[in-house]
C-alpha atoms as a PDB file:
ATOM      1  CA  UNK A   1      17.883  -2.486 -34.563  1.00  0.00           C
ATOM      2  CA  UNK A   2      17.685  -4.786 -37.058  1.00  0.00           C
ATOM      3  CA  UNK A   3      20.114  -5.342 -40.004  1.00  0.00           C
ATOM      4  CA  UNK A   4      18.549  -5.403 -43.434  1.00  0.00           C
ATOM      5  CA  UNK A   5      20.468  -7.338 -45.961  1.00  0.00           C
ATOM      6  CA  UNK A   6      19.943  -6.593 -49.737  1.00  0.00           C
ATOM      7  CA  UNK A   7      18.719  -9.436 -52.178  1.00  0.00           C
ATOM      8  CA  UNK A   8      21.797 -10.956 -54.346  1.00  0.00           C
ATOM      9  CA  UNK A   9      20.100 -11.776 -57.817  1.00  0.00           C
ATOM     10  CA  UNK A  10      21.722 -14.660 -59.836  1.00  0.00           C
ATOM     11  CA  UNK A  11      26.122 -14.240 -59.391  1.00  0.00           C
ATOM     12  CA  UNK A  12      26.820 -16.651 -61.554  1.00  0.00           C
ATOM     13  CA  UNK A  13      26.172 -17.311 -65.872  1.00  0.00           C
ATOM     14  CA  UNK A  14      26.658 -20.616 -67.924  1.00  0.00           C
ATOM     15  CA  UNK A  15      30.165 -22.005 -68.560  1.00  0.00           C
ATOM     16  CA  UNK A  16      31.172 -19.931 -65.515  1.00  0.00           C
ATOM     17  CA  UNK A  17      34.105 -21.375 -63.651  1.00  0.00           C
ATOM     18  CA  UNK A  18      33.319 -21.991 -59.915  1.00  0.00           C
ATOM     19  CA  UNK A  19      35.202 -23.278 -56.839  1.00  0.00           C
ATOM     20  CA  UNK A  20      32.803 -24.918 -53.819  1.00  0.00           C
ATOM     21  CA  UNK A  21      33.353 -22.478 -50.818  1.00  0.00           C
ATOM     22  CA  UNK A  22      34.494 -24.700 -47.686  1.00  0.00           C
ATOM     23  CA  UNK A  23      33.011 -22.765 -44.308  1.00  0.00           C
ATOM     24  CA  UNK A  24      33.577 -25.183 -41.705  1.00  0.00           C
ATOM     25  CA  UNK A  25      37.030 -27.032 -40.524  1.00  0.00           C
ATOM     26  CA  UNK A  26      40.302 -26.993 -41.702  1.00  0.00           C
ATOM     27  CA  UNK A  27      40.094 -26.491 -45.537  1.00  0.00           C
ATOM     28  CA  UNK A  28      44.073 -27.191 -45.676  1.00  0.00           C
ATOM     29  CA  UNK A  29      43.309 -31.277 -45.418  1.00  0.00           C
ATOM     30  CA  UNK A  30      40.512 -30.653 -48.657  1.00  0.00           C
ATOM     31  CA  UNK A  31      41.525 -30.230 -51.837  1.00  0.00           C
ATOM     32  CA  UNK A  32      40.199 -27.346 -53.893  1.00  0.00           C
ATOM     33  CA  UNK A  33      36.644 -28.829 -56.099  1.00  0.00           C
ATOM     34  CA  UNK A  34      36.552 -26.642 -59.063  1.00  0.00           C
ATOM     35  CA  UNK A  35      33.745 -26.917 -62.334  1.00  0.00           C
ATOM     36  CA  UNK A  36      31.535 -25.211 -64.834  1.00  0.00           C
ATOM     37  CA  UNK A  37      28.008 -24.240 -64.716  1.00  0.00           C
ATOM     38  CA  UNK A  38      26.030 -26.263 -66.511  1.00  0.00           C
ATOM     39  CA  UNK A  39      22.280 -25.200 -65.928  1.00  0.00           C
ATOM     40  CA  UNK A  40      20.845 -22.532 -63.426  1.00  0.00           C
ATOM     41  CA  UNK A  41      18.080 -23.764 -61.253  1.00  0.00           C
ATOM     42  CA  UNK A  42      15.598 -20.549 -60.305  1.00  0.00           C
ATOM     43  CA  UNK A  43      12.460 -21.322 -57.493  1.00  0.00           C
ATOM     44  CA  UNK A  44      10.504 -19.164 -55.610  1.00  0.00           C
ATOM     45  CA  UNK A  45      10.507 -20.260 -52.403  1.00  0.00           C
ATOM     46  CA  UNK A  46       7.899 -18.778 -49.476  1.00  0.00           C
ATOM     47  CA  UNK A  47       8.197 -18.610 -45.929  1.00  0.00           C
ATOM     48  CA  UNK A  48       5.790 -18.027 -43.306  1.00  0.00           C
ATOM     49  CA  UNK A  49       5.201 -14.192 -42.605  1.00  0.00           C
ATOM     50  CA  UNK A  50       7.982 -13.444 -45.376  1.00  0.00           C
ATOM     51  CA  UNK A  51       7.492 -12.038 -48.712  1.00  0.00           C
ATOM     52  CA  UNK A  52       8.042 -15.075 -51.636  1.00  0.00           C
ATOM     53  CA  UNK A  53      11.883 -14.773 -52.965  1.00  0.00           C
ATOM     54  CA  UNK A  54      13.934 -16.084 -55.572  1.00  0.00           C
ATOM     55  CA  UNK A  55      16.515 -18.534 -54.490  1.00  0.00           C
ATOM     56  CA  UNK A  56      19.694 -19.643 -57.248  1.00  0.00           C
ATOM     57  CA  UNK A  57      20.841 -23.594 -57.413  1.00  0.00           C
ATOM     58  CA  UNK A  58      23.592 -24.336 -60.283  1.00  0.00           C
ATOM     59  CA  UNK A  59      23.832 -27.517 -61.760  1.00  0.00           C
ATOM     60  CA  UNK A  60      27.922 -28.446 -61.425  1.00  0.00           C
ATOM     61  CA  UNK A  61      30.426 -30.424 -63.577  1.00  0.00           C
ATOM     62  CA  UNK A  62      32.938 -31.184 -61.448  1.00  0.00           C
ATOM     63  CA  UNK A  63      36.618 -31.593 -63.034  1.00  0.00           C
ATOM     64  CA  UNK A  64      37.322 -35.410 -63.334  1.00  0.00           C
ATOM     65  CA  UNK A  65      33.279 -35.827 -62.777  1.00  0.00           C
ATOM     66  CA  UNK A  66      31.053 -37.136 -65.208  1.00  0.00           C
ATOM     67  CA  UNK A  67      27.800 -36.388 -63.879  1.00  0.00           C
ATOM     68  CA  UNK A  68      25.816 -32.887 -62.850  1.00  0.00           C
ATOM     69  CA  UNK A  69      25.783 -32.019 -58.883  1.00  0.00           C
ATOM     70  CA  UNK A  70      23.077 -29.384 -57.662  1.00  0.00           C
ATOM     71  CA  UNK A  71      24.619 -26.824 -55.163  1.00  0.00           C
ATOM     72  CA  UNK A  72      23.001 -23.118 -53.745  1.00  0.00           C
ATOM     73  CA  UNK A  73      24.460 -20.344 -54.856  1.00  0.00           C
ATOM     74  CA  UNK A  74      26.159 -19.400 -51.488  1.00  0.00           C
ATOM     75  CA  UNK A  75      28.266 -22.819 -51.519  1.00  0.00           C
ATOM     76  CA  UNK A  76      29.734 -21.776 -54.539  1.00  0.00           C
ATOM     77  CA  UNK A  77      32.430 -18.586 -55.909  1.00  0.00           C
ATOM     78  CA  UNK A  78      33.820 -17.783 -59.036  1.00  0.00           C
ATOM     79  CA  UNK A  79      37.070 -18.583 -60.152  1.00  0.00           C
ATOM     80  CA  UNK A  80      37.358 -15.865 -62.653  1.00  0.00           C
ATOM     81  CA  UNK A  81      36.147 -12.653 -60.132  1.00  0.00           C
ATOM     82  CA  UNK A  82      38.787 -13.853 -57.420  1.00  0.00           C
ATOM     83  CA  UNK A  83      36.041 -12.600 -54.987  1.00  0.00           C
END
């Protein structure tokens, strides 16, 4: 059987407040990275025997950062939501 995951349009809007989402190792030792959306990056991407989807990028500014940082939508969550 094989699990069928819904499509997750865009999650987050400009000026948002987001926190990077550390997966891997001990996230104790790494402080917390927290910014705004600045600009929301949309592509279609295909795949090989896959229907063409829309994947999300955000364009970051950092706090204490003065440039932009381009991150996927599933390395980031907002700060607002608590989710």
């Amino acid at each position: 059987m094989v699990a069928r995951t819904t499509r997750v349009g865009q999650r987050f809007a400009i000026g948002e407040r987001v926190c990077k989402r550390y997966r891997l190792g001990d996230t104790r030792t790494v402080p917390p990275r927290r910014g705004v959306v600045k600009e929301v990056v949309e592509e279609e991407k295909k795949m090989k025997n896959r229907a063409p989807f829309k994947a999300y990028s955000y364009r970051i500014l950092w706090d204490g950062s003065r440039s932009l940082s381009l991150h996927a939508q599933q390395a980031l969550r907002s700060l607002e939501n608590n989710d």
